[in-house]
C-alpha atoms as a PDB file:
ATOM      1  CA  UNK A   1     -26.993 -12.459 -73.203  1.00  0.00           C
ATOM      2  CA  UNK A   2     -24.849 -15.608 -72.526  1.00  0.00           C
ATOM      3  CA  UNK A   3     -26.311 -17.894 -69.523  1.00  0.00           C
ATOM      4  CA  UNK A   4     -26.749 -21.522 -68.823  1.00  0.00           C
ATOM      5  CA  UNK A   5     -29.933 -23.174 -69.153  1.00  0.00           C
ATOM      6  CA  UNK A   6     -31.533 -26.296 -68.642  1.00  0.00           C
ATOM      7  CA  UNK A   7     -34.309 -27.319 -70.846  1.00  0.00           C
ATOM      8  CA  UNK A   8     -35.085 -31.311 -70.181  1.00  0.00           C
ATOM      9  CA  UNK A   9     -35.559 -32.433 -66.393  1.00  0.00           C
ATOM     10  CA  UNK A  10     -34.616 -36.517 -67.270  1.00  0.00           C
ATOM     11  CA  UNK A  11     -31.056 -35.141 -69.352  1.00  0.00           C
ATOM     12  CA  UNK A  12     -29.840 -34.196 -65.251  1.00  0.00           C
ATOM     13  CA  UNK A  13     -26.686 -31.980 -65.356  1.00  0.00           C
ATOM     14  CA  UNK A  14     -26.068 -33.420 -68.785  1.00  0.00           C
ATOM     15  CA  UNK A  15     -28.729 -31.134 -69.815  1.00  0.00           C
ATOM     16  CA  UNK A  16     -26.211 -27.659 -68.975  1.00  0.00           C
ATOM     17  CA  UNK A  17     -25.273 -26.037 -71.374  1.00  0.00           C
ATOM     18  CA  UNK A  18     -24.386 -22.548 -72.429  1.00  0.00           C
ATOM     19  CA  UNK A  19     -27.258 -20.399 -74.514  1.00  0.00           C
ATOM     20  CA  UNK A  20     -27.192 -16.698 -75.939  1.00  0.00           C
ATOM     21  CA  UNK A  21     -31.085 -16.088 -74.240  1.00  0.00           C
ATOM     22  CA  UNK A  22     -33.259 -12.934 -74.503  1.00  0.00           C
ATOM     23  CA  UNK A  23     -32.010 -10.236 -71.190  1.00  0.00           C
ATOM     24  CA  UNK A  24     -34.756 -10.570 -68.648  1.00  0.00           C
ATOM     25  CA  UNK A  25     -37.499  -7.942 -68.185  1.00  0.00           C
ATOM     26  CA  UNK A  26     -37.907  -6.390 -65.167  1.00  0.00           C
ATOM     27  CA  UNK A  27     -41.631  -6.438 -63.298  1.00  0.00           C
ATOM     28  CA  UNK A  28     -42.417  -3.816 -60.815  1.00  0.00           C
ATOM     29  CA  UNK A  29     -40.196  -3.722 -57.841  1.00  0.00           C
ATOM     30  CA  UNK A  30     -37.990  -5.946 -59.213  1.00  0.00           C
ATOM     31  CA  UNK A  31     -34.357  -5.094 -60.266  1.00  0.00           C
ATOM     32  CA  UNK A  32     -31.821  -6.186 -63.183  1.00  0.00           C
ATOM     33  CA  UNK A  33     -28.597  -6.650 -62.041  1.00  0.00           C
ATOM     34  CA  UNK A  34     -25.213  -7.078 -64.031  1.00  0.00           C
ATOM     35  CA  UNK A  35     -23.929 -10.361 -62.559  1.00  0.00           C
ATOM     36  CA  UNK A  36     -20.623 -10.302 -61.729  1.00  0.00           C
ATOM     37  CA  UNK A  37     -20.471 -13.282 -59.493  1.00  0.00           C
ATOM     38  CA  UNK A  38     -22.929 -16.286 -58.660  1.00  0.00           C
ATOM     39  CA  UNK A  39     -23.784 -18.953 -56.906  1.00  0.00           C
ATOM     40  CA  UNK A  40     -25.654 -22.351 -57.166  1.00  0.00           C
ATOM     41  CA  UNK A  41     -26.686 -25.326 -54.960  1.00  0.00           C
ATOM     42  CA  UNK A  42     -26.221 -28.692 -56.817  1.00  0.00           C
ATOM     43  CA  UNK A  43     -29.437 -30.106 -56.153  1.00  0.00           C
ATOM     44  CA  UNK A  44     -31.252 -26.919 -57.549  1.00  0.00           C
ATOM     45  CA  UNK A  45     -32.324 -29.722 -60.534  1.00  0.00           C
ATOM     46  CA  UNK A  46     -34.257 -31.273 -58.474  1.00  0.00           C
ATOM     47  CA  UNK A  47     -36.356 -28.268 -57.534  1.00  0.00           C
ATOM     48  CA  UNK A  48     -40.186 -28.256 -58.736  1.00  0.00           C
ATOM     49  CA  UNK A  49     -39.093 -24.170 -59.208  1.00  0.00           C
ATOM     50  CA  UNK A  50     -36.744 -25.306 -61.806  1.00  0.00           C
ATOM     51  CA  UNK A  51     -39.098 -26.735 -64.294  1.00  0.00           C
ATOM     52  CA  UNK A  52     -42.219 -24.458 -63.222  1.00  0.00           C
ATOM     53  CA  UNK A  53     -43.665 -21.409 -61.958  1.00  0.00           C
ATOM     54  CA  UNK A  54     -45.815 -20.539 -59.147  1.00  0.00           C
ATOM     55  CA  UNK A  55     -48.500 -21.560 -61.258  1.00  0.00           C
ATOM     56  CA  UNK A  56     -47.031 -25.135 -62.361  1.00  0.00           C
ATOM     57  CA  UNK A  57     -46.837 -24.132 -65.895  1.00  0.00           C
ATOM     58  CA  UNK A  58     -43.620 -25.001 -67.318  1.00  0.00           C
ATOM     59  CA  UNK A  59     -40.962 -22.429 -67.248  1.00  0.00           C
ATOM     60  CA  UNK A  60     -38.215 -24.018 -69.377  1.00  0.00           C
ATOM     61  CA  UNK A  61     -35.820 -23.069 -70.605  1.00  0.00           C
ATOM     62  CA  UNK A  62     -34.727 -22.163 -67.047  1.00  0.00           C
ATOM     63  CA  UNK A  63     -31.395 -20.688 -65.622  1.00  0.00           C
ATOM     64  CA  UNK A  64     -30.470 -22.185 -62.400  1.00  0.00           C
ATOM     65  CA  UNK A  65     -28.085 -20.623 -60.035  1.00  0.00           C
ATOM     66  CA  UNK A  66     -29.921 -18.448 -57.524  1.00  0.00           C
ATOM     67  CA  UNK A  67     -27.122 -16.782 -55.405  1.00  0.00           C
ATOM     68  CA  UNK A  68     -25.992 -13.250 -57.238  1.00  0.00           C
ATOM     69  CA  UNK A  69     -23.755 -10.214 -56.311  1.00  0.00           C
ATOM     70  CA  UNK A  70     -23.196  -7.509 -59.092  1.00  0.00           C
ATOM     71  CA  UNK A  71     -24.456  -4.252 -59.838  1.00  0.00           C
ATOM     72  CA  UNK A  72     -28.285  -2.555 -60.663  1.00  0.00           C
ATOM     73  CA  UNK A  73     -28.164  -1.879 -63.985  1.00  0.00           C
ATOM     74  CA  UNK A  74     -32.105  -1.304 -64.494  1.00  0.00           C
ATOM     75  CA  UNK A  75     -34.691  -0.558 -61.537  1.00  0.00           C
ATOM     76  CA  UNK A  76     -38.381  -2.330 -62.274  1.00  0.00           C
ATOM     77  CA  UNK A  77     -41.651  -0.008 -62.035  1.00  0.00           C
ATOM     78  CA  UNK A  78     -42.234   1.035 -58.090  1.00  0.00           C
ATOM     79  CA  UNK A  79     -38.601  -0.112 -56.754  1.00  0.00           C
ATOM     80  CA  UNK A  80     -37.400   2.284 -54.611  1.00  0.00           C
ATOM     81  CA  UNK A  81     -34.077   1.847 -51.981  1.00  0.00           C
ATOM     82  CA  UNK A  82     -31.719   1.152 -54.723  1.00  0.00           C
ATOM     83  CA  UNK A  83     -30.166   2.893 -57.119  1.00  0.00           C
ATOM     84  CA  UNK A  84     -28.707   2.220 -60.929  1.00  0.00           C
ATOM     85  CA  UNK A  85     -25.167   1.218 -60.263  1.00  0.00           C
ATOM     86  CA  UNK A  86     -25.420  -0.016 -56.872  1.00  0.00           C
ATOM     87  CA  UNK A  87     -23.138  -3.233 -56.440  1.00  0.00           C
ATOM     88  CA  UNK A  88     -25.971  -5.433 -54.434  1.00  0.00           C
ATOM     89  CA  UNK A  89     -25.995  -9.145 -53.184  1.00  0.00           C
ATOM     90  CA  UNK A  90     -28.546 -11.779 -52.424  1.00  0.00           C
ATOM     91  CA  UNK A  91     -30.793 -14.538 -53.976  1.00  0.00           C
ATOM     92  CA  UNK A  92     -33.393 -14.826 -56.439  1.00  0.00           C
ATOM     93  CA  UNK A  93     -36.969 -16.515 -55.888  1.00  0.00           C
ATOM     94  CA  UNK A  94     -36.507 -20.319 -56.912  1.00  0.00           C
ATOM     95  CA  UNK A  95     -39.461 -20.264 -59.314  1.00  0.00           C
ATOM     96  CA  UNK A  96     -37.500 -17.373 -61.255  1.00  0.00           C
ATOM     97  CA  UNK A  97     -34.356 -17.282 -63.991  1.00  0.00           C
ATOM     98  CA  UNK A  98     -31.172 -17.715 -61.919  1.00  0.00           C
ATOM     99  CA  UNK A  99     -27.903 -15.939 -61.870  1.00  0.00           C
ATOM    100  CA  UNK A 100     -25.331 -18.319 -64.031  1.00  0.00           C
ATOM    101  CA  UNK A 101     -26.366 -15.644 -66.466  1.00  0.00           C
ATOM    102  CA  UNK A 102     -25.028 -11.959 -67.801  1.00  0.00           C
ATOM    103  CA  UNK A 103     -28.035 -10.091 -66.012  1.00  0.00           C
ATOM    104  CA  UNK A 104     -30.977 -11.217 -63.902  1.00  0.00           C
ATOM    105  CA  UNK A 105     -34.204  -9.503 -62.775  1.00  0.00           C
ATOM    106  CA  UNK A 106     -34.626 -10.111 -59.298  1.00  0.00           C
ATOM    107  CA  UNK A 107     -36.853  -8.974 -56.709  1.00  0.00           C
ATOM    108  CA  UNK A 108     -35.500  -5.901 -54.871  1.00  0.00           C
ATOM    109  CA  UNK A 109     -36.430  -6.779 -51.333  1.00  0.00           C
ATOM    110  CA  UNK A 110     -34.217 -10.410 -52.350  1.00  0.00           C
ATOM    111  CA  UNK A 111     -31.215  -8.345 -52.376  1.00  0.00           C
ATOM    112  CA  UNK A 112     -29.336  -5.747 -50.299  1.00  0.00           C
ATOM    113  CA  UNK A 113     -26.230  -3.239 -50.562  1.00  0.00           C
ATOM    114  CA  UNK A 114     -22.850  -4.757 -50.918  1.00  0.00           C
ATOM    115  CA  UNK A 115     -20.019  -3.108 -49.168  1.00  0.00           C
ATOM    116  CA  UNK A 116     -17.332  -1.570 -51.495  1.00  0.00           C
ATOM    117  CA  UNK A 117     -14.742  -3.415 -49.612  1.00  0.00           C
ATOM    118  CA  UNK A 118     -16.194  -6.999 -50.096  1.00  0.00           C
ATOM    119  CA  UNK A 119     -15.503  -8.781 -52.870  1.00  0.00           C
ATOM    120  CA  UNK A 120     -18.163 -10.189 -55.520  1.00  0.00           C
ATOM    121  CA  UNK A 121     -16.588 -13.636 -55.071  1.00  0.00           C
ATOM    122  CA  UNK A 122     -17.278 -13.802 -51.418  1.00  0.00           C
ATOM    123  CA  UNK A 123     -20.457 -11.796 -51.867  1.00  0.00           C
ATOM    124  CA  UNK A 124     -21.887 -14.618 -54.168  1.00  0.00           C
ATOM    125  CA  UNK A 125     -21.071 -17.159 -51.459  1.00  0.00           C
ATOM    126  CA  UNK A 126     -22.895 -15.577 -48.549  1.00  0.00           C
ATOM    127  CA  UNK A 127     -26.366 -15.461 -49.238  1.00  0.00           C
ATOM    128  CA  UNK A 128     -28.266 -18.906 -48.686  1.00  0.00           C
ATOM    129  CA  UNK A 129     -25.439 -20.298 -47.024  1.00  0.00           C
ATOM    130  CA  UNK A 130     -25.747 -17.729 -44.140  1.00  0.00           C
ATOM    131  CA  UNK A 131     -29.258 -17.261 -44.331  1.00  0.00           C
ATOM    132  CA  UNK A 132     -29.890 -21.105 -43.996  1.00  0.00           C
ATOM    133  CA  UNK A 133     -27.325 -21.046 -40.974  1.00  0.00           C
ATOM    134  CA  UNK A 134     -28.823 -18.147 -39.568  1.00  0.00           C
ATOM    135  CA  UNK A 135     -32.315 -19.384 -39.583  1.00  0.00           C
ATOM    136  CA  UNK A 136     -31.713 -22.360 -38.834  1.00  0.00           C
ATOM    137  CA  UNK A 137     -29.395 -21.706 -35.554  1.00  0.00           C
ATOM    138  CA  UNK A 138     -31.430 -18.990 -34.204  1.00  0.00           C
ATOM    139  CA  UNK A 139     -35.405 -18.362 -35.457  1.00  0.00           C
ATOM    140  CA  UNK A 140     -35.747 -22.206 -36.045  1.00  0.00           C
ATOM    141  CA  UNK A 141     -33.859 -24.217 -33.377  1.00  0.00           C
ATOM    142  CA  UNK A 142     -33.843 -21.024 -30.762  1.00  0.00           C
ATOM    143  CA  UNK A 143     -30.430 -22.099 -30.074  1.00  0.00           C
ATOM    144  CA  UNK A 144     -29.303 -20.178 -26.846  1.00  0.00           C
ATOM    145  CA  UNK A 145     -25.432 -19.697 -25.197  1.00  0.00           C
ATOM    146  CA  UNK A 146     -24.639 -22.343 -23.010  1.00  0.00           C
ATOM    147  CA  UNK A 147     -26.222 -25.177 -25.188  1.00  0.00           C
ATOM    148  CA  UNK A 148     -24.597 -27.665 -27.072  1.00  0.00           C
ATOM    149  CA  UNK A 149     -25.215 -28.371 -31.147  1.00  0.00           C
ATOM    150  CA  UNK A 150     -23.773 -31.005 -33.392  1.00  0.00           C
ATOM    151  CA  UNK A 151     -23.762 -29.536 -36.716  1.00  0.00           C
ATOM    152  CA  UNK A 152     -23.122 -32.049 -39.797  1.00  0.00           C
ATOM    153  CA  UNK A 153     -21.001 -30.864 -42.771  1.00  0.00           C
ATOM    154  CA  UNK A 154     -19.195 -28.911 -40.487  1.00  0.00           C
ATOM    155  CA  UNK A 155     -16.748 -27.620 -43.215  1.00  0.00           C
ATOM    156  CA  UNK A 156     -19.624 -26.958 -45.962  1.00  0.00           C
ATOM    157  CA  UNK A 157     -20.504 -23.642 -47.069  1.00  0.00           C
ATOM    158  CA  UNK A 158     -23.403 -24.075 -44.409  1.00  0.00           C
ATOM    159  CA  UNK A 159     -21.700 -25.995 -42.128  1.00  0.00           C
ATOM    160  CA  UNK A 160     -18.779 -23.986 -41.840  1.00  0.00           C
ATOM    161  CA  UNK A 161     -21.079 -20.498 -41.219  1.00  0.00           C
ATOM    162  CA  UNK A 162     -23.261 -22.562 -38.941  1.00  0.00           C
ATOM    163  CA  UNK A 163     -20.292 -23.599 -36.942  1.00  0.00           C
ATOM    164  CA  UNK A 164     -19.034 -19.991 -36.544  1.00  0.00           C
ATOM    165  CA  UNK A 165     -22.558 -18.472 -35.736  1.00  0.00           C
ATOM    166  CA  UNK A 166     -22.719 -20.616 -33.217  1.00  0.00           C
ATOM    167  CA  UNK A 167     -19.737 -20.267 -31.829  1.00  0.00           C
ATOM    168  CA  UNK A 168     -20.037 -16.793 -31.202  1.00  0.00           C
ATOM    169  CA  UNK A 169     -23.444 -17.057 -29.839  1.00  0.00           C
ATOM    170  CA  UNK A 170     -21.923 -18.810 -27.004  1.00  0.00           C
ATOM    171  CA  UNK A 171     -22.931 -22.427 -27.940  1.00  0.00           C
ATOM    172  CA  UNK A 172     -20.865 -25.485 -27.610  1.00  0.00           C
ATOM    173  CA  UNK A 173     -20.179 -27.232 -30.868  1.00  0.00           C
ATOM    174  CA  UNK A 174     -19.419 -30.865 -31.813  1.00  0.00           C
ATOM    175  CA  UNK A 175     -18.813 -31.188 -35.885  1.00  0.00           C
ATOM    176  CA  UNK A 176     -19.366 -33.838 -38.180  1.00  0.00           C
ATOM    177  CA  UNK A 177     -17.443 -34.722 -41.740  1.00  0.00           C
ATOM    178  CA  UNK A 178     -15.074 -36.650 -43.429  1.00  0.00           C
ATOM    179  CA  UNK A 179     -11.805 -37.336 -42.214  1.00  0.00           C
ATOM    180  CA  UNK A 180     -10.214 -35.150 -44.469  1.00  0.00           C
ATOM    181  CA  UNK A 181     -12.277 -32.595 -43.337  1.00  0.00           C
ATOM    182  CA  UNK A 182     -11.111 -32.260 -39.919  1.00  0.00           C
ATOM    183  CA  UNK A 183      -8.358 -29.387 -40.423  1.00  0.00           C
ATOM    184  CA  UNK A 184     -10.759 -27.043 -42.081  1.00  0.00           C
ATOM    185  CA  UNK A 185     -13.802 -27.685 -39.396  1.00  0.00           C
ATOM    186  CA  UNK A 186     -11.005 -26.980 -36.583  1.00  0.00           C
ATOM    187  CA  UNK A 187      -9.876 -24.119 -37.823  1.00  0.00           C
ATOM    188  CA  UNK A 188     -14.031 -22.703 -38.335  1.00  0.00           C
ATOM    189  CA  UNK A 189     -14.036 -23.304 -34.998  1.00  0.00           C
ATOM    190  CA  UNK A 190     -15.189 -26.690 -33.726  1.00  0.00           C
ATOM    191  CA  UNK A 191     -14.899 -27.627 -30.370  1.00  0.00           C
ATOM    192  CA  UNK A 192     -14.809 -31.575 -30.900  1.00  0.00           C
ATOM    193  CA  UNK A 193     -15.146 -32.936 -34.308  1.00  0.00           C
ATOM    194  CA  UNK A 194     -16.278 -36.634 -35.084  1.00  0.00           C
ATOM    195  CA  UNK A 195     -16.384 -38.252 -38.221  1.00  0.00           C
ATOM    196  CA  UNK A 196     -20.030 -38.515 -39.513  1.00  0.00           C
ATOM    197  CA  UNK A 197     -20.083 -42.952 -38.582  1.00  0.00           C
ATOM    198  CA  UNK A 198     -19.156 -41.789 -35.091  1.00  0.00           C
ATOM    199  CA  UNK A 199     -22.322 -39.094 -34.796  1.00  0.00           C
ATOM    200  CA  UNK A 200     -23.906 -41.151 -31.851  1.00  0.00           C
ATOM    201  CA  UNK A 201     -20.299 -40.215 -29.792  1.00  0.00           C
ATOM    202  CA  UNK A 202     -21.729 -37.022 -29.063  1.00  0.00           C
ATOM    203  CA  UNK A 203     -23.751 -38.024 -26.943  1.00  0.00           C
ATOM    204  CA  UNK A 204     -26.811 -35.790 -26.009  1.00  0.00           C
ATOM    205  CA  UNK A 205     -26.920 -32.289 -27.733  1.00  0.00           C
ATOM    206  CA  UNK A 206     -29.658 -29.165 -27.456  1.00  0.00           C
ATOM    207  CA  UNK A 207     -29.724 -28.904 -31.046  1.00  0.00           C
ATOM    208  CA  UNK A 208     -28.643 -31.096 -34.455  1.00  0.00           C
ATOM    209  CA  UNK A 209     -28.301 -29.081 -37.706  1.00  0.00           C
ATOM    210  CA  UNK A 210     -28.616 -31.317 -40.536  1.00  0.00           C
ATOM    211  CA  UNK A 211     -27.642 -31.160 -44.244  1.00  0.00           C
ATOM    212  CA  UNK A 212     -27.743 -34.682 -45.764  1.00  0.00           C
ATOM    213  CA  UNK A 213     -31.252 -36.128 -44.580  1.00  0.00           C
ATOM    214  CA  UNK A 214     -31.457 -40.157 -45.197  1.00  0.00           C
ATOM    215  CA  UNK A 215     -29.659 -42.055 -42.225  1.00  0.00           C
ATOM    216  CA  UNK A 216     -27.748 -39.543 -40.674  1.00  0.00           C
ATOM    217  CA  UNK A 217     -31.309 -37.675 -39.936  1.00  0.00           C
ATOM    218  CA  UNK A 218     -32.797 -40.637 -39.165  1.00  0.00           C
ATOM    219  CA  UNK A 219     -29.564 -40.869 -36.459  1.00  0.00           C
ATOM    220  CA  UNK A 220     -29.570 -38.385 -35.441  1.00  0.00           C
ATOM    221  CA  UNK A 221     -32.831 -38.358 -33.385  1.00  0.00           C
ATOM    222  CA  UNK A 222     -31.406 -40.864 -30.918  1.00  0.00           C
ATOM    223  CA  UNK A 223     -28.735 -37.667 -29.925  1.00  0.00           C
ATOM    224  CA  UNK A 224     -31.152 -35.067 -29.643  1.00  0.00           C
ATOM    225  CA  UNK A 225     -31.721 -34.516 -25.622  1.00  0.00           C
ATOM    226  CA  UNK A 226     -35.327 -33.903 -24.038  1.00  0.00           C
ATOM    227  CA  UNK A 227     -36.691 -30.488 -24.866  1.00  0.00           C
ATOM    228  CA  UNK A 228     -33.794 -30.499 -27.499  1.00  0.00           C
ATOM    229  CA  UNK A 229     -34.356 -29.868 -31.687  1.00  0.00           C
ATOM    230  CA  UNK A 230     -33.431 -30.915 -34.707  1.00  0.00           C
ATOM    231  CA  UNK A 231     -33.372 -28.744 -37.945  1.00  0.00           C
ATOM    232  CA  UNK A 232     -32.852 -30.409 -41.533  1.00  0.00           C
ATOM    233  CA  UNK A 233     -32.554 -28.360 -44.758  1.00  0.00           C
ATOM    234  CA  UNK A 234     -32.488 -31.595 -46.557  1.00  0.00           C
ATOM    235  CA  UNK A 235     -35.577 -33.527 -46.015  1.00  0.00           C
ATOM    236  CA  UNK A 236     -38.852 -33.254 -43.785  1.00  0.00           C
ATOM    237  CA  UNK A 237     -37.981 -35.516 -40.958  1.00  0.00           C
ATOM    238  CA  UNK A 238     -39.943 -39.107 -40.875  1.00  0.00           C
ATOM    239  CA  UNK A 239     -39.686 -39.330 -36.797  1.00  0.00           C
ATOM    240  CA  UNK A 240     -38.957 -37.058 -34.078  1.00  0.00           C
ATOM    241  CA  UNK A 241     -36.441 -37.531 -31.088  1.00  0.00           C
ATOM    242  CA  UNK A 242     -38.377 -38.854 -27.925  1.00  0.00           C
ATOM    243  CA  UNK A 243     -39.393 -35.594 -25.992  1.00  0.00           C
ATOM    244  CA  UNK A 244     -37.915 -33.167 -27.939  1.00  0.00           C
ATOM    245  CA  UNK A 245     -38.878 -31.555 -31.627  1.00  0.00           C
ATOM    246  CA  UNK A 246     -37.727 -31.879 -35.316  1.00  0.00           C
ATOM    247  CA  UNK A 247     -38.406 -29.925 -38.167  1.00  0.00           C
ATOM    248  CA  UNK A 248     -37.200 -28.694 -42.000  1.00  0.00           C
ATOM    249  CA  UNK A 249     -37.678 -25.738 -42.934  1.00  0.00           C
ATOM    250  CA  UNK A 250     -36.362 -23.843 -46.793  1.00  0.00           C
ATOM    251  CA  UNK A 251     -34.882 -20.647 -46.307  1.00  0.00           C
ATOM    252  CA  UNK A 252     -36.224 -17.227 -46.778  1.00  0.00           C
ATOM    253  CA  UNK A 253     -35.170 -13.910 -48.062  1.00  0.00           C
ATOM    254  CA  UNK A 254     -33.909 -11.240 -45.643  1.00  0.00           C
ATOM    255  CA  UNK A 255     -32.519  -7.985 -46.673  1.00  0.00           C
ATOM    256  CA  UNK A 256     -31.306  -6.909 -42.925  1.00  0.00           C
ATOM    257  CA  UNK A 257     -29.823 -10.509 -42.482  1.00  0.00           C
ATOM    258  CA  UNK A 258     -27.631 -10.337 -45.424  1.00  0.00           C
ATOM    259  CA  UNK A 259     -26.815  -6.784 -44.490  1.00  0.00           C
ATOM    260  CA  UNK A 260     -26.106  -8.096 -41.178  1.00  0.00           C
ATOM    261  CA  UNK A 261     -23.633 -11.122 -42.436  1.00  0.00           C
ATOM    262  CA  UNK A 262     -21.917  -8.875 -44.735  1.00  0.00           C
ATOM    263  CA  UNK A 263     -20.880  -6.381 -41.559  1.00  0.00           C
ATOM    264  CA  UNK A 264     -19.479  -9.721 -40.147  1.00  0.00           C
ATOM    265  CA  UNK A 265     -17.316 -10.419 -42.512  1.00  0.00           C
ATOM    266  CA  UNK A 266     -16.289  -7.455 -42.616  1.00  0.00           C
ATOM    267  CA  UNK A 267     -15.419  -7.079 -39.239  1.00  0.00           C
ATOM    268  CA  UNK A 268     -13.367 -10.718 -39.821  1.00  0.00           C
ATOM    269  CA  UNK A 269     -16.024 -12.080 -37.208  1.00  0.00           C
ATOM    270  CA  UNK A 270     -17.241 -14.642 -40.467  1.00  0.00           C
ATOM    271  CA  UNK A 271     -15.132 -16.531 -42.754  1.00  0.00           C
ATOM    272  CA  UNK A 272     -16.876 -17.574 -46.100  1.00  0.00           C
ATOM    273  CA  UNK A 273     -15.892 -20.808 -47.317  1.00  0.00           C
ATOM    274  CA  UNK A 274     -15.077 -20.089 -50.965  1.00  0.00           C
ATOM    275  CA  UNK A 275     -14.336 -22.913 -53.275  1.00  0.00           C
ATOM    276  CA  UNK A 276     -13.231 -23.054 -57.056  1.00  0.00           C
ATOM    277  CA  UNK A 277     -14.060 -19.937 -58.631  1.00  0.00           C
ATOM    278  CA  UNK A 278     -14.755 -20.458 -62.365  1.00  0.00           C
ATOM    279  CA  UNK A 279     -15.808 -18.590 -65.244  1.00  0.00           C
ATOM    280  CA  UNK A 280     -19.665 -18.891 -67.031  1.00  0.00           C
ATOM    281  CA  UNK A 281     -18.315 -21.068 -69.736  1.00  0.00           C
ATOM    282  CA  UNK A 282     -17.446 -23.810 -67.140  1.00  0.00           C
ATOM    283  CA  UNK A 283     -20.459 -23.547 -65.261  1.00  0.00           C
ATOM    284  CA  UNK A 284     -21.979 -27.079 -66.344  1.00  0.00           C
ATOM    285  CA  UNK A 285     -18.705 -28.672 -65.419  1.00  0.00           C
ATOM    286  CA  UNK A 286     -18.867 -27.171 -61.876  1.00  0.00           C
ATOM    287  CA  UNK A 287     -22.280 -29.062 -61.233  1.00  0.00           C
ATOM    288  CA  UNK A 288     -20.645 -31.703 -62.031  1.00  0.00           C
ATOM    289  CA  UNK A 289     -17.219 -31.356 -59.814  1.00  0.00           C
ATOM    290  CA  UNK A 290     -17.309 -32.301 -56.058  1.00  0.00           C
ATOM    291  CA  UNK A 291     -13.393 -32.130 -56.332  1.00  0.00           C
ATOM    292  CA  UNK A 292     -13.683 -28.284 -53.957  1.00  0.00           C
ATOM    293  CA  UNK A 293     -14.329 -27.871 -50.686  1.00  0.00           C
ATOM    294  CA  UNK A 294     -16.100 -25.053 -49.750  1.00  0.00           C
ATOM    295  CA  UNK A 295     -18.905 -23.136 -52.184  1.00  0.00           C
ATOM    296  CA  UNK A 296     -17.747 -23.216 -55.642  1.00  0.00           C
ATOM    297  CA  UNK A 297     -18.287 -19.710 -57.206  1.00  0.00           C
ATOM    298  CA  UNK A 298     -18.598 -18.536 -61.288  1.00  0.00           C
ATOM    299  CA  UNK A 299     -17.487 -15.281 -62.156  1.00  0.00           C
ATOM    300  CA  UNK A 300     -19.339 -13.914 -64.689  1.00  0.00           C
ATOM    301  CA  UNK A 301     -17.626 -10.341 -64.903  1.00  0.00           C
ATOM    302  CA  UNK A 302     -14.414  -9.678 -64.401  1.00  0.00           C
ATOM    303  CA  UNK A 303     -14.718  -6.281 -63.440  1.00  0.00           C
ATOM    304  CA  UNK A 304     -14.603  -4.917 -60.103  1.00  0.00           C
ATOM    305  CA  UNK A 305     -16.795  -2.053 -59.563  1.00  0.00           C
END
């Protein structure tokens, strides 16, 4: 099958490239799916997963890429739920073969039913993105209606699902981003948006979502009230706000989650920020591109079903 691999960790993204690679096997309870659409996070290069397994042994070559929608096309020993040609979205462990392939084996409780009325290009976008909003908003910082949250990269894939979770939970929200950005975080639903060298305007906030670590963490403590937290996804924070919390945490798999973000879309109650959509072949160029806002997307197969 055609994917893209990476093979040496000191070549970076220069090390892309496009390989015909044996089709995965699937172990018990896992599932191959037919990729039709996928995702990727652009530091997944850096990730210790990348280059080994759970064991540290090196796992190269290695196809990055870990957000997937497509269709079962082979069920592993013991799987049960899902069925051969079931379209199906989600993510695949980090220590496994990615999704910038033709198939991938992933594990079955990784991925859930996709709606026939959802596309596979909006499917591929959802699943870290919301997850990582989702569990960061709610089972990490316990944010609660009434509070307020300043949420950086508020027109990110993360950002911009962040901002609208929160939102509807009844939260206030101040958004941060470039000044270019300040359209696209207005119409996700900001209620005041700064630009990210004006974060300590503010003022004191319940909660601080963070993508970018470094100095706008480090910041970002001095907004955080008393009894307040801060989440990162970016780096495990080096000092915590004075009477309050901070924490990082990676995200996790959840099949009723992603079941539950796909009924919001659906119901037009979530937006998706999808970016350039691009076929496989282009894949190690779109690593490289920070030219589209929003989560850049490869199709992998055209089809539709």
């Amino acid at each position: 099958m055609q994917a893209i691999t990476v093979r040496e960790r000191d070549a970076g993204l220069a090390g892309l490239s496009v390989e015909d690679i044996p089709r995965p096997r699937t172990a018990e309870n896992d599932v191959l799916v037919r990729v039709h659409a996928a995702g990727f996070t652009t530091g997944e290069l850096d990730w210790p997963g990348t280059w080994h397994d759970r064991a540290g042994r090196d796992r190269t070559p290695s196809v990055p890429g870990h957000d997937v929608s497509g269709v079962v096309a082979e069920l592993g020993y013991g799987t049960t739920g899902l069925s051969v040609g079931q379209r199906v979205f989600g993510f695949a462990d980090g220590t496994r073969d990615g999704a910038l392939a033709e198939y991938i084996a992933v594990e079955a409780r990784n991925v859930a039913p996709l709606p026939a009325d959802l596309d596979h290009t909006v499917a591929a976008a959802l699943p870290i993105s919301g997850l990582t909003a989702w569990q960061g908003l709610f089972d990490h910082a316990r944010l609660a209606a009434g509070q307020t949250i300043l949420i950086h990269g508020c027109a990110g894939a993360v950002g911009s699902l962040a901002v609208q979770l929160a939102r509807e939970a009844g939260a206030r929200v101040i958004g941060t981003g470039r000044a270019r950005d300040r359209e696209r975080a207005l119409g996700f639903g900001v209620d005041t948006f700064l630009e990210t060298d004006r974060l300590e305007d503010a003022g004191e906030v319940d909660v601080v979502f963070d993508v970018f670590g470094g100095q706008i963490l480090h910041r970002s403590t001095a907004v955080v009230r008393a009894g307040g937290t801060l989440v990162s996804i970016a780096t495990p924070p080096e000092i915590q706000p004075a009477d309050g919390r901070a924490l990082f945490f990676i995200v996790e798999a959840d099949r009723a989650r992603l079941t539950d973000l796909a009924q919001r879309v659906r119901d037009g109650r979530l937006e998706v920020a999808v970016g350039e959509v691009r076929p496989l072949a282009e894949a190690p160029e779109a690593f490289r591109s920070k030219r589209s806002p929003g989560k850049t997307i490869i199709r992998v197969t055209e089809e539709q079903s």
